[in-house]
PDB file of N, CA and C in Angstrom:
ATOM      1  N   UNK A   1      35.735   1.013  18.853  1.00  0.00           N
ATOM      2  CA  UNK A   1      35.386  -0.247  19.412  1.00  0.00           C
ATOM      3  C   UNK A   1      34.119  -0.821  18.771  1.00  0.00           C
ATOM      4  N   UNK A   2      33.048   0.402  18.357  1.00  0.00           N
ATOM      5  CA  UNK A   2      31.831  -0.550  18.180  1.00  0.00           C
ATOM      6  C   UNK A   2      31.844  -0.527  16.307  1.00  0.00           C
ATOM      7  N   UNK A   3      33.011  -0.155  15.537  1.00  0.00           N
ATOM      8  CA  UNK A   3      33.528  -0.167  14.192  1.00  0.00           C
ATOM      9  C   UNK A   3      33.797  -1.513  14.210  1.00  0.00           C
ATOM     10  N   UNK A   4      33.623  -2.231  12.858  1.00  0.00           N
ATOM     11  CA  UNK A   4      33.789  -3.582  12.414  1.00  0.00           C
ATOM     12  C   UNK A   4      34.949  -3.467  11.700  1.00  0.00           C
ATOM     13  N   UNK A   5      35.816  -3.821  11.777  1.00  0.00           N
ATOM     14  CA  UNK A   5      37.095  -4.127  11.002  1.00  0.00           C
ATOM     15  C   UNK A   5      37.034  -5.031   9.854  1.00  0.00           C
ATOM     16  N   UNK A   6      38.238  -4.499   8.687  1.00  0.00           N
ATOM     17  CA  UNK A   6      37.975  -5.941   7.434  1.00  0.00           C
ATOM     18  C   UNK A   6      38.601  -7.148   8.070  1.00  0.00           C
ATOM     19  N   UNK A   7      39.088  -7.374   9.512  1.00  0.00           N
ATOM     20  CA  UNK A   7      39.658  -8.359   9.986  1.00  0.00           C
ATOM     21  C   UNK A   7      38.736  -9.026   9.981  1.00  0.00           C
ATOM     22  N   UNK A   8      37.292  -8.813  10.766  1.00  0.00           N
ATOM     23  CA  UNK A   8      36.265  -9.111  11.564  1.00  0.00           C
ATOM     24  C   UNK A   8      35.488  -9.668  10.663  1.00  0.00           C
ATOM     25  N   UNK A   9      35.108  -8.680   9.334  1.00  0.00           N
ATOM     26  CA  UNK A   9      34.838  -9.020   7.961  1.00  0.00           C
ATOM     27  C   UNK A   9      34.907 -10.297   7.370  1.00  0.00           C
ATOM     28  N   UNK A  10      36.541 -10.458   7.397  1.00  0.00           N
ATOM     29  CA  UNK A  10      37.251 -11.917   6.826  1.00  0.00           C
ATOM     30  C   UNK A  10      36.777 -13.367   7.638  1.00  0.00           C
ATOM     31  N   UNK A  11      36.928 -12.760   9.053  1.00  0.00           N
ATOM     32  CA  UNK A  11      36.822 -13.758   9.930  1.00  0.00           C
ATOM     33  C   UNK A  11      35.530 -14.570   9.969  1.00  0.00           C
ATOM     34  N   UNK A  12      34.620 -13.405   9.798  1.00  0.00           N
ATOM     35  CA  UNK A  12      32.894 -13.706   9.774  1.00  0.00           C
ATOM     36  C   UNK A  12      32.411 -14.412   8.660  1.00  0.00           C
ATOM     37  N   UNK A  13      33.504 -14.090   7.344  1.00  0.00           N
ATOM     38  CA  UNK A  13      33.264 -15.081   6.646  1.00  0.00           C
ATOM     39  C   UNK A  13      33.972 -16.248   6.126  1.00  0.00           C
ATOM     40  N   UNK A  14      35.080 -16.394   6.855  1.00  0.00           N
ATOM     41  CA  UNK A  14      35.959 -17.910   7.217  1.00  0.00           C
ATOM     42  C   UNK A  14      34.871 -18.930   8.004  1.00  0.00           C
ATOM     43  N   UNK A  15      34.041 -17.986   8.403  1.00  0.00           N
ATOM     44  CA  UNK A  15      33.187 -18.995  10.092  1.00  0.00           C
ATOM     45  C   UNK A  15      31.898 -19.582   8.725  1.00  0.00           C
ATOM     46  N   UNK A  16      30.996 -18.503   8.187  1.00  0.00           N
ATOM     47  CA  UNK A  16      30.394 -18.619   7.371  1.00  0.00           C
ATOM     48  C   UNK A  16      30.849 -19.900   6.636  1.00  0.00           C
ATOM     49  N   UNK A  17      31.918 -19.803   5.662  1.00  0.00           N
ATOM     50  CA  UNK A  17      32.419 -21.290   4.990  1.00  0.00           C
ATOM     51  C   UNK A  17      32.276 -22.127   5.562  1.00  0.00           C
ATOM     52  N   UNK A  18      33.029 -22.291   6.651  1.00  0.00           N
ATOM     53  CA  UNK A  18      33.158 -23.114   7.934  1.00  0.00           C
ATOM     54  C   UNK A  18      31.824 -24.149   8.175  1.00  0.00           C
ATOM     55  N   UNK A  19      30.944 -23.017   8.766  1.00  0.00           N
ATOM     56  CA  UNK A  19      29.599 -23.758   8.875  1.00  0.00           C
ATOM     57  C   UNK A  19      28.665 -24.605   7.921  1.00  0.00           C
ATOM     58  N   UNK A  20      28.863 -23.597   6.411  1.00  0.00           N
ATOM     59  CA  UNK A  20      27.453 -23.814   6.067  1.00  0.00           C
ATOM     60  C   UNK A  20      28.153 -24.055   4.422  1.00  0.00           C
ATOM     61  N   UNK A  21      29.041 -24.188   4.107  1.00  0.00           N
ATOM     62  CA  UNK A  21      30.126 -25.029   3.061  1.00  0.00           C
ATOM     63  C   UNK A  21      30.011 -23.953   1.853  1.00  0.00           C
ATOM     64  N   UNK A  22      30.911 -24.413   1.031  1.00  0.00           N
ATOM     65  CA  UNK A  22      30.799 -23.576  -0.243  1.00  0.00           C
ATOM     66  C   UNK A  22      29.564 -23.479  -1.008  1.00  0.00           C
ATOM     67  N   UNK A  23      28.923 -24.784  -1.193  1.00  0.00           N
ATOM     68  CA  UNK A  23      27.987 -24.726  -2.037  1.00  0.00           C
ATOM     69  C   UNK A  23      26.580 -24.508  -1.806  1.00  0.00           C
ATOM     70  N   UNK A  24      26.625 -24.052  -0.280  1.00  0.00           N
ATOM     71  CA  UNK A  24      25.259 -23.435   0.344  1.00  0.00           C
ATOM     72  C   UNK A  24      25.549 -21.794   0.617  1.00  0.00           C
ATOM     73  N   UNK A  25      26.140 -21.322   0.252  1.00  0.00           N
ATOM     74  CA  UNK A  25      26.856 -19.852   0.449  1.00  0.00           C
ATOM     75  C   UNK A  25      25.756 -19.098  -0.573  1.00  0.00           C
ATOM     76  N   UNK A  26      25.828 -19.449  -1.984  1.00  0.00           N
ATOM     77  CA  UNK A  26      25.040 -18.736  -3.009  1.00  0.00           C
ATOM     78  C   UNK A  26      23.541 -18.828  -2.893  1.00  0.00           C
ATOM     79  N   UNK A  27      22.806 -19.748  -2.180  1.00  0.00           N
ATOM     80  CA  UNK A  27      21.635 -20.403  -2.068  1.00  0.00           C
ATOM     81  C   UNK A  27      21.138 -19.624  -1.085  1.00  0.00           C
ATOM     82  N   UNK A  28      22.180 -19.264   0.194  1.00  0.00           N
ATOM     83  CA  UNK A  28      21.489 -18.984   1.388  1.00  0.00           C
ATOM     84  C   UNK A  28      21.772 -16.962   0.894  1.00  0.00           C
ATOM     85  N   UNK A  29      22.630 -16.655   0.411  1.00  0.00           N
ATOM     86  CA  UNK A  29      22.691 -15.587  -0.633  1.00  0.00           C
ATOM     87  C   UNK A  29      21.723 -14.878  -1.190  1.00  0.00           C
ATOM     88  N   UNK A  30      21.465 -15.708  -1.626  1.00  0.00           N
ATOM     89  CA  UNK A  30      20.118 -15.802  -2.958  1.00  0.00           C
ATOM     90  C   UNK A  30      18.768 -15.474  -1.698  1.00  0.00           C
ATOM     91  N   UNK A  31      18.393 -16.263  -0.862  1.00  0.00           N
ATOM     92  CA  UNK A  31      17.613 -16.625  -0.431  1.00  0.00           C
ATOM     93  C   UNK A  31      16.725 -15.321   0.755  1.00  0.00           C
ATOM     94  N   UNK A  32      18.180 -14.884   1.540  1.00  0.00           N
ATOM     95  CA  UNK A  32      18.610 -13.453   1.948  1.00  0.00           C
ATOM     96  C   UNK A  32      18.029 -12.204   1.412  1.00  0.00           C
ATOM     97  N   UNK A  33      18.302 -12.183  -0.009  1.00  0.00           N
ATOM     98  CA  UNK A  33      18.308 -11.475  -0.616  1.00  0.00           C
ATOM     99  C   UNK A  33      16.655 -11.228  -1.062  1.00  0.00           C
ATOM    100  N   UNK A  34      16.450 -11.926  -1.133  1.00  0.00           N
ATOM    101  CA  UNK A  34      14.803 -12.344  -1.658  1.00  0.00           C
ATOM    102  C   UNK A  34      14.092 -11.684  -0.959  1.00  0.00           C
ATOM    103  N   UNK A  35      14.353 -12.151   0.651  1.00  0.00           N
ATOM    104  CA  UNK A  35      13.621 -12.009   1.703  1.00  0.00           C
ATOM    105  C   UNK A  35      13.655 -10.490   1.868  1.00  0.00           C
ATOM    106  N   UNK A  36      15.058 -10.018   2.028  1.00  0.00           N
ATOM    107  CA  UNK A  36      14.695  -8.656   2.026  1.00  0.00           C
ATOM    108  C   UNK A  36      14.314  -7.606   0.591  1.00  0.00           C
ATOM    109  N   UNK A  37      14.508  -8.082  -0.491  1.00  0.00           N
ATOM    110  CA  UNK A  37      13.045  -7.582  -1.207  1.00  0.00           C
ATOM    111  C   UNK A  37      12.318  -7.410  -0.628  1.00  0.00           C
ATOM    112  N   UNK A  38      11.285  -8.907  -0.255  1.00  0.00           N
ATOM    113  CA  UNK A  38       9.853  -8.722  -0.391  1.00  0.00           C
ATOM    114  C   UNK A  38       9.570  -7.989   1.067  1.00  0.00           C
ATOM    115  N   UNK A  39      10.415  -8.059   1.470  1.00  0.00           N
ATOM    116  CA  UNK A  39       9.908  -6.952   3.264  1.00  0.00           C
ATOM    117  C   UNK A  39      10.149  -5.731   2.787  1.00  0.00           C
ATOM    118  N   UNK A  40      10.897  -6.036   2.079  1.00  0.00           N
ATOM    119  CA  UNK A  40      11.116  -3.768   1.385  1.00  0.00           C
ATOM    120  C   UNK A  40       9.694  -3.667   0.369  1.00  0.00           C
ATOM    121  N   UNK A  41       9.112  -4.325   0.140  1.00  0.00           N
ATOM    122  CA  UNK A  41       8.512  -3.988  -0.619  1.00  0.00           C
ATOM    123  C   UNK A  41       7.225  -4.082   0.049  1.00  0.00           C
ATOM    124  N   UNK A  42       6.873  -4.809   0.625  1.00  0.00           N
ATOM    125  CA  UNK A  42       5.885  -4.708   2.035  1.00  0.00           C
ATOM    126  C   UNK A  42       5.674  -4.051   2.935  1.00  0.00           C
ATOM    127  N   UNK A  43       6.738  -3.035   2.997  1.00  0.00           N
ATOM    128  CA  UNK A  43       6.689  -2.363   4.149  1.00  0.00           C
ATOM    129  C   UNK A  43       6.358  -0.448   3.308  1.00  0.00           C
ATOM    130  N   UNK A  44       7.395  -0.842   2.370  1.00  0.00           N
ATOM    131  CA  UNK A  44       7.129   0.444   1.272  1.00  0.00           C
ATOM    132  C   UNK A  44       5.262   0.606   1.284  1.00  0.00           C
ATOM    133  N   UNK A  45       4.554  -0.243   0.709  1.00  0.00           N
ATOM    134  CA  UNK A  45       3.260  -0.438   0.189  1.00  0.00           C
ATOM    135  C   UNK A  45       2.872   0.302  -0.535  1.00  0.00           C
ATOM    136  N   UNK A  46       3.409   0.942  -1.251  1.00  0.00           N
ATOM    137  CA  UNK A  46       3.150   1.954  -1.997  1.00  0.00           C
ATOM    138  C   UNK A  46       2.531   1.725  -3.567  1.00  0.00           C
ATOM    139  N   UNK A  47       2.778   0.968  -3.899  1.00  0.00           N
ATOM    140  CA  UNK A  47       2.715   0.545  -5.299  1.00  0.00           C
ATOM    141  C   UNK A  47       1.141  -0.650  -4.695  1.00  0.00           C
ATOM    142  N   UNK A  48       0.757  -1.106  -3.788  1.00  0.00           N
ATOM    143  CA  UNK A  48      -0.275  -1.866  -3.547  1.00  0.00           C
ATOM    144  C   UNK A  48      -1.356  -0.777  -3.596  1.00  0.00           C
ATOM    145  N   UNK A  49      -1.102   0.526  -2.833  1.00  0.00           N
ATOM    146  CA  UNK A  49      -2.331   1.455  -2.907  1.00  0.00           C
ATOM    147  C   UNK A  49      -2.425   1.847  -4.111  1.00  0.00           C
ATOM    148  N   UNK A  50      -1.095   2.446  -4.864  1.00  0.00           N
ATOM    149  CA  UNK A  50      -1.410   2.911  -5.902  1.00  0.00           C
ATOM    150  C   UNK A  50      -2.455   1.982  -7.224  1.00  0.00           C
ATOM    151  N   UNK A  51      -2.181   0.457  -6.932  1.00  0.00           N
ATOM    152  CA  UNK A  51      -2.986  -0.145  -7.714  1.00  0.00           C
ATOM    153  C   UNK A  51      -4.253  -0.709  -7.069  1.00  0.00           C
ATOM    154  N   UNK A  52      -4.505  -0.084  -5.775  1.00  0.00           N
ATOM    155  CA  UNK A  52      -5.935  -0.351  -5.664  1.00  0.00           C
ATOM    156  C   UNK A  52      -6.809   1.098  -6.310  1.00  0.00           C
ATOM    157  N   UNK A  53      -5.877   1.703  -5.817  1.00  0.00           N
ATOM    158  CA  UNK A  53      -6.835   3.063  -6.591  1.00  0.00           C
ATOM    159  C   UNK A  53      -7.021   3.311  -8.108  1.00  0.00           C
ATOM    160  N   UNK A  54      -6.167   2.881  -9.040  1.00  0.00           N
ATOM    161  CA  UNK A  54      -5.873   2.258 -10.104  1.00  0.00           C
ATOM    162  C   UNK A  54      -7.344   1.567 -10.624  1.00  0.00           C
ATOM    163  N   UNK A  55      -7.494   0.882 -10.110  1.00  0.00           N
ATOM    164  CA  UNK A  55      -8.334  -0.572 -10.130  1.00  0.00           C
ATOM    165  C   UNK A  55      -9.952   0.187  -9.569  1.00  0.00           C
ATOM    166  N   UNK A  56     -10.083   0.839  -8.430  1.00  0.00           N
ATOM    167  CA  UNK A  56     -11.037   1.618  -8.162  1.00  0.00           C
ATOM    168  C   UNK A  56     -11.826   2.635  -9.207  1.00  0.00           C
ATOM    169  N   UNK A  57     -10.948   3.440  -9.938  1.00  0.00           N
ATOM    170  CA  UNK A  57     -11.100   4.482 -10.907  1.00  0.00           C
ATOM    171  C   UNK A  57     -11.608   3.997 -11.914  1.00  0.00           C
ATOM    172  N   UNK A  58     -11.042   2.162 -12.318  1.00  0.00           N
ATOM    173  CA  UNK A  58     -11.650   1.366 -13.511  1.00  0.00           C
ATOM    174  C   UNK A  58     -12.696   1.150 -13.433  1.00  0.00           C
ATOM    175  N   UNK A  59     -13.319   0.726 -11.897  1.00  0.00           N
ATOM    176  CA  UNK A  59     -13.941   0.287 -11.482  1.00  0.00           C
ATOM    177  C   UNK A  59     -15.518   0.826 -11.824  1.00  0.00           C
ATOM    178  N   UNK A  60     -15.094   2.390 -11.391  1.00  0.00           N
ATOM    179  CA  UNK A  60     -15.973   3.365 -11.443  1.00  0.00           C
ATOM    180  C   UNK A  60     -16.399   4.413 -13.176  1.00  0.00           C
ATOM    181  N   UNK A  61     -15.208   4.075 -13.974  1.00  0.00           N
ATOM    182  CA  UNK A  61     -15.633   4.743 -15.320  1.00  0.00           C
ATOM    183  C   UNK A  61     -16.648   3.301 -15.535  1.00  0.00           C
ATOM    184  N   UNK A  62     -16.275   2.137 -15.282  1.00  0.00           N
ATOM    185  CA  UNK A  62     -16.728   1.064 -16.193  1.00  0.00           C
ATOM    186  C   UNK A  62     -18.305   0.861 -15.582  1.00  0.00           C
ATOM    187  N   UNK A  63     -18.750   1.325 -14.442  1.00  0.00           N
ATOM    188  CA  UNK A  63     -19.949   1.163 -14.009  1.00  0.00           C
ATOM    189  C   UNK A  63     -20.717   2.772 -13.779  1.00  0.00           C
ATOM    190  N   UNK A  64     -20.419   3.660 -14.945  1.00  0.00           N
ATOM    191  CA  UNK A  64     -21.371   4.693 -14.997  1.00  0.00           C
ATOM    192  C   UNK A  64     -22.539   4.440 -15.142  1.00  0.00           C
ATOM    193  N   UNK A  65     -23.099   4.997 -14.611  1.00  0.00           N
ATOM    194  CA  UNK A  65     -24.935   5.573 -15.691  1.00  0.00           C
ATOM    195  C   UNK A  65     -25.023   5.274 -16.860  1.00  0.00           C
ATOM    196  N   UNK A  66     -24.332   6.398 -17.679  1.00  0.00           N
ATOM    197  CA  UNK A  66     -24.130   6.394 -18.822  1.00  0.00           C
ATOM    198  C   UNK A  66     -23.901   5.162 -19.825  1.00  0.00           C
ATOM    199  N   UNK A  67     -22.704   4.297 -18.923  1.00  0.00           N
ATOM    200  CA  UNK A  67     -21.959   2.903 -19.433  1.00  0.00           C
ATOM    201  C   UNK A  67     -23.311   1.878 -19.594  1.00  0.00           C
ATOM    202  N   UNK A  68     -23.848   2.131 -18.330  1.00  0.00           N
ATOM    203  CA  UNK A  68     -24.563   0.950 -17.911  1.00  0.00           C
ATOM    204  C   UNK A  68     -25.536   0.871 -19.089  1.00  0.00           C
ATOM    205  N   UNK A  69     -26.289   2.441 -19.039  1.00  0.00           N
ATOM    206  CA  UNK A  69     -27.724   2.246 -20.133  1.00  0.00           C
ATOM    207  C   UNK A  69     -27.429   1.945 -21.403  1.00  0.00           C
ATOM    208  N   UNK A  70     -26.131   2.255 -21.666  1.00  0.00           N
ATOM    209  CA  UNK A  70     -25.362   2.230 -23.088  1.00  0.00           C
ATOM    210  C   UNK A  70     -25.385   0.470 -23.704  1.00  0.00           C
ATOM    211  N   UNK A  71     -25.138   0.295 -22.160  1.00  0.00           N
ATOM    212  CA  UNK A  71     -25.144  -1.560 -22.581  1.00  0.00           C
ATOM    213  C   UNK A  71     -26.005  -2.099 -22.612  1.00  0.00           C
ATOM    214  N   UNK A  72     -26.907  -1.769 -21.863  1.00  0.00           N
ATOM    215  CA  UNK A  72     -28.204  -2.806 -21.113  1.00  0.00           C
ATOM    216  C   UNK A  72     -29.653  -2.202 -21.987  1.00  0.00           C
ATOM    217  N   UNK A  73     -29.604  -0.880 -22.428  1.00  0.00           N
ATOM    218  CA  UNK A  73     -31.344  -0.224 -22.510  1.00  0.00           C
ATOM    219  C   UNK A  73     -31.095  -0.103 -24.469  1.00  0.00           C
ATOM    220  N   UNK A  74     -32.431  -0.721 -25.038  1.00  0.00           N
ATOM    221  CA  UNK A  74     -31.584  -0.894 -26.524  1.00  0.00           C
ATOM    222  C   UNK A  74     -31.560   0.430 -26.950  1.00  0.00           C
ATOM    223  N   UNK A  75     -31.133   1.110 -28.018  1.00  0.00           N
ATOM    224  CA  UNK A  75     -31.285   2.541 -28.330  1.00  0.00           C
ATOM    225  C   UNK A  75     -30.319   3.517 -27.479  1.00  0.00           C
ATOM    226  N   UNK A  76     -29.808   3.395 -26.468  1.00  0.00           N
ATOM    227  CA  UNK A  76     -29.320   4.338 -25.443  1.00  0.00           C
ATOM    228  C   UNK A  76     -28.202   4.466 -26.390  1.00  0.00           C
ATOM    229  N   UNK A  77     -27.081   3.363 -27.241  1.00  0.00           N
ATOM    230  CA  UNK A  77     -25.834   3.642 -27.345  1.00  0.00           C
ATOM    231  C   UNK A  77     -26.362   4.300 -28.466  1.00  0.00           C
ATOM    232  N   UNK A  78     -26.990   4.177 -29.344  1.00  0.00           N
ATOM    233  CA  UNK A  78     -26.965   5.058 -30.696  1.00  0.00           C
ATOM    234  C   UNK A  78     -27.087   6.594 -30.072  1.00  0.00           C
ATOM    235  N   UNK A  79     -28.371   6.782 -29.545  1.00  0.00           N
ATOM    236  CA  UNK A  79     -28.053   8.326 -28.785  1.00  0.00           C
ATOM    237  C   UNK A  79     -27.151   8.476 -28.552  1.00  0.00           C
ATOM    238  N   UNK A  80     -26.260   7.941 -27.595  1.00  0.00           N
ATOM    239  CA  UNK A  80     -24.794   8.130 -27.362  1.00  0.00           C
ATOM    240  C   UNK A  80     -23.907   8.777 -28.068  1.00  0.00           C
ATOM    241  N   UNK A  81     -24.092   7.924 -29.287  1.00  0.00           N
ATOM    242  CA  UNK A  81     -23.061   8.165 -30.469  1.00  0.00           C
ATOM    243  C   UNK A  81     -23.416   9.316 -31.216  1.00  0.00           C
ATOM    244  N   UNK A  82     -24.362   9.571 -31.429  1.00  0.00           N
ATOM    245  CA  UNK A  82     -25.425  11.151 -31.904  1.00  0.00           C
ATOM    246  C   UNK A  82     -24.702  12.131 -31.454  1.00  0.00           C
ATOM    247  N   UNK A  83     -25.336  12.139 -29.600  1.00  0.00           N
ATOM    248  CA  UNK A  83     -24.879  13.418 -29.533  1.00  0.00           C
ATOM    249  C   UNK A  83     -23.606  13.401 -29.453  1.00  0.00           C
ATOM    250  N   UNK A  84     -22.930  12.269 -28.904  1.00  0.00           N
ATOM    251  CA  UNK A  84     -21.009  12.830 -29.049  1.00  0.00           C
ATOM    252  C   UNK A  84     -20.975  13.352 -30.354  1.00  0.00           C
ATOM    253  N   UNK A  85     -21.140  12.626 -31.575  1.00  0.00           N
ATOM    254  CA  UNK A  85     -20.652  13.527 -32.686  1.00  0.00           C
ATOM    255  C   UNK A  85     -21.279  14.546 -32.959  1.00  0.00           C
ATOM    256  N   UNK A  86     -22.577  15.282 -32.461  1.00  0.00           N
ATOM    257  CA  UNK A  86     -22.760  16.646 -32.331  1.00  0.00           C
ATOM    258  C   UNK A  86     -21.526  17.411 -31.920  1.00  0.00           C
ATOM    259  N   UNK A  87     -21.752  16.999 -30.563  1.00  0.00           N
ATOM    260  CA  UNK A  87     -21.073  17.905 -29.704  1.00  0.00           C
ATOM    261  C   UNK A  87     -19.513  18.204 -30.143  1.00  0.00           C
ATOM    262  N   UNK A  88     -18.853  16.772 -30.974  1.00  0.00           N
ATOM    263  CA  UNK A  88     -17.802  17.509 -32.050  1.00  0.00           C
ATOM    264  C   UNK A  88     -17.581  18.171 -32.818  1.00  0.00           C
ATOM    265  N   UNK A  89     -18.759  18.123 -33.491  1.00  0.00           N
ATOM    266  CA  UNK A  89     -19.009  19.242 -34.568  1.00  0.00           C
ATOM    267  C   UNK A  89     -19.215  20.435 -33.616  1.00  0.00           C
ATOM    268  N   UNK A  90     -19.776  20.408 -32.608  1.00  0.00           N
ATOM    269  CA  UNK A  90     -19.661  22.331 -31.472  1.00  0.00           C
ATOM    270  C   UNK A  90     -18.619  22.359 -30.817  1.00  0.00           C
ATOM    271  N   UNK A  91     -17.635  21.702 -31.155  1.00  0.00           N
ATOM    272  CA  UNK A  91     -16.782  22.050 -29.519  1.00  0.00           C
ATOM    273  C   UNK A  91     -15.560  22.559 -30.657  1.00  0.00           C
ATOM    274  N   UNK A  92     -15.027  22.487 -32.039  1.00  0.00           N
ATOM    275  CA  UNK A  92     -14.160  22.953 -32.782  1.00  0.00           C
ATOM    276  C   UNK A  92     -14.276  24.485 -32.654  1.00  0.00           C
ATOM    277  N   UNK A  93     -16.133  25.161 -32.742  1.00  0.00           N
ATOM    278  CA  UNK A  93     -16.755  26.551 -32.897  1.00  0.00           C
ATOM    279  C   UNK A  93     -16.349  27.012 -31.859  1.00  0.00           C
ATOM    280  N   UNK A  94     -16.546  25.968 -30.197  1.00  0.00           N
ATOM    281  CA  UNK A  94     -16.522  26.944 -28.786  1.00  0.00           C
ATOM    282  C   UNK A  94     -15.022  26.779 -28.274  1.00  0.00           C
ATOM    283  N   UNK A  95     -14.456  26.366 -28.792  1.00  0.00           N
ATOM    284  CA  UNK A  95     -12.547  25.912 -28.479  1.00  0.00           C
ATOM    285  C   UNK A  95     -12.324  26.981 -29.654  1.00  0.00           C
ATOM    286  N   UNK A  96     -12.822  27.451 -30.736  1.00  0.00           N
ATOM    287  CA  UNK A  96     -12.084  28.902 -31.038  1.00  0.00           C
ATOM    288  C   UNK A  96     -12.268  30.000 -30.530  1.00  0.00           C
ATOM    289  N   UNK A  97     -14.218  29.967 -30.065  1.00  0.00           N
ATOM    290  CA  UNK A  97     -14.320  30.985 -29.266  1.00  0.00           C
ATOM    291  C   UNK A  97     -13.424  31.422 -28.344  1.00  0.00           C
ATOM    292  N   UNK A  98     -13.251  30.145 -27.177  1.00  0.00           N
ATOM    293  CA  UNK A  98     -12.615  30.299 -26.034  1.00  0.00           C
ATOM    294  C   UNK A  98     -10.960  30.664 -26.152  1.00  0.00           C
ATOM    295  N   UNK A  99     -10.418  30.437 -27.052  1.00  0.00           N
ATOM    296  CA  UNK A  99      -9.484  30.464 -27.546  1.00  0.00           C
ATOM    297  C   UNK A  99      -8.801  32.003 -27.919  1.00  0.00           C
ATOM    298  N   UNK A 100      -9.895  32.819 -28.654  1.00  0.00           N
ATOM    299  CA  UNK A 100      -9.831  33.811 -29.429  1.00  0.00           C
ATOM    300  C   UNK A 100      -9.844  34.932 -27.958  1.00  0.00           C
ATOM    301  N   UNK A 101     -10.533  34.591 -27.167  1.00  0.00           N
ATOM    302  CA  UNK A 101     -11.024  35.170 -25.883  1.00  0.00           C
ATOM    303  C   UNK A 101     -10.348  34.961 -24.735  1.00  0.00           C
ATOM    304  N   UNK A 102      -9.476  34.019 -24.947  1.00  0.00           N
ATOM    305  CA  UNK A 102      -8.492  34.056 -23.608  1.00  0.00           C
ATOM    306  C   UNK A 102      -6.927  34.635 -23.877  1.00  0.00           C
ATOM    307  N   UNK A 103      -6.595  35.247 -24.757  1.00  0.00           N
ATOM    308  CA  UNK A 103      -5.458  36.152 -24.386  1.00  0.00           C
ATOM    309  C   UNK A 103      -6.048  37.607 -24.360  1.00  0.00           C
ATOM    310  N   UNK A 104      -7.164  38.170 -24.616  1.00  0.00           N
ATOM    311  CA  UNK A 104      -7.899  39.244 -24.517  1.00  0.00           C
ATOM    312  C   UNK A 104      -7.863  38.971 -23.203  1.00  0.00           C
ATOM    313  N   UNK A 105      -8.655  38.701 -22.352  1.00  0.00           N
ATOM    314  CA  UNK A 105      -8.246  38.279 -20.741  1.00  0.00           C
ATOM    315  C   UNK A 105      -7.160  37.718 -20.200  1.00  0.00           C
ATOM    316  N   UNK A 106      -6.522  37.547 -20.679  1.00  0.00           N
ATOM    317  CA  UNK A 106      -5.060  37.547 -20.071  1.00  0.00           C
ATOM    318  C   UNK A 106      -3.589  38.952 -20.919  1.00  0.00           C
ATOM    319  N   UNK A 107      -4.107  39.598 -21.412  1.00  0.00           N
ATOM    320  CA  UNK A 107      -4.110  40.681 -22.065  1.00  0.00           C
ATOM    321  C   UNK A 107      -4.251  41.764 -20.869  1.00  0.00           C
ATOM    322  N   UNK A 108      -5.655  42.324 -20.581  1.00  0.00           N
ATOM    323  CA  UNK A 108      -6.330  42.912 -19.707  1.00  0.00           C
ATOM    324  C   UNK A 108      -5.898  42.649 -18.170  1.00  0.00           C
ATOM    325  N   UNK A 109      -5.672  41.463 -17.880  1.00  0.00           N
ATOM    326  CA  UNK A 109      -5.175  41.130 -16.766  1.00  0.00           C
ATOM    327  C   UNK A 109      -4.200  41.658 -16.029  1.00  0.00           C
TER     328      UNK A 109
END
């Protein structure tokens, strides 16, 4: 009883024609359709947090310490650039160390 039949189906949309004519059928269709997008997608919210936090994280590399003096204090970015390329030239030496030394400990393990 509370099953919809393809009778009921047909009928519902004989009444549909009926009312609201052929050439408002695709429009009000269309229109339907839209609507429940944007409530599925409003109600989901998922993709709104994900791009506030997104946007937060930018927020926060782009207003370091580091960033700030880099821009604003004269001399800060050349230091900058110094020691990063030090620290490239040491980190090839301590990434073999660490390297050479972690299946010995996982070896032992």
């Amino acid at each position: 009883m509370g099953l919809i039949s393809p009778i009921h189906l047909l009928f519902l949309g004989l009444l549909a024609v009926i009312i609201f004519g052929p050439q408002r059928l695709p429009e009000i269709g269309r229109s339907l359709g839209k609507g429940m997008r944007e409530f599925k997608e409003s109600v989901s919210g998922v993709t709104d947090i994900q791009d506030a936090i997104h946007g937060v994280n930018e927020v926060r590399s782009a207003v370091s310490p580091s960033n700030l003096a880099g821009a604003f204090v004269p001399g800060v970015k050349d230091m900058q650039e110094t020691v990063a390329s030090a620290k490239s030239l040491a980190n090839p030496l301590a990434a073999e160390e660490t390297a050479a030394a972690a299946p010995k400990g996982t070896a032992s393990s």
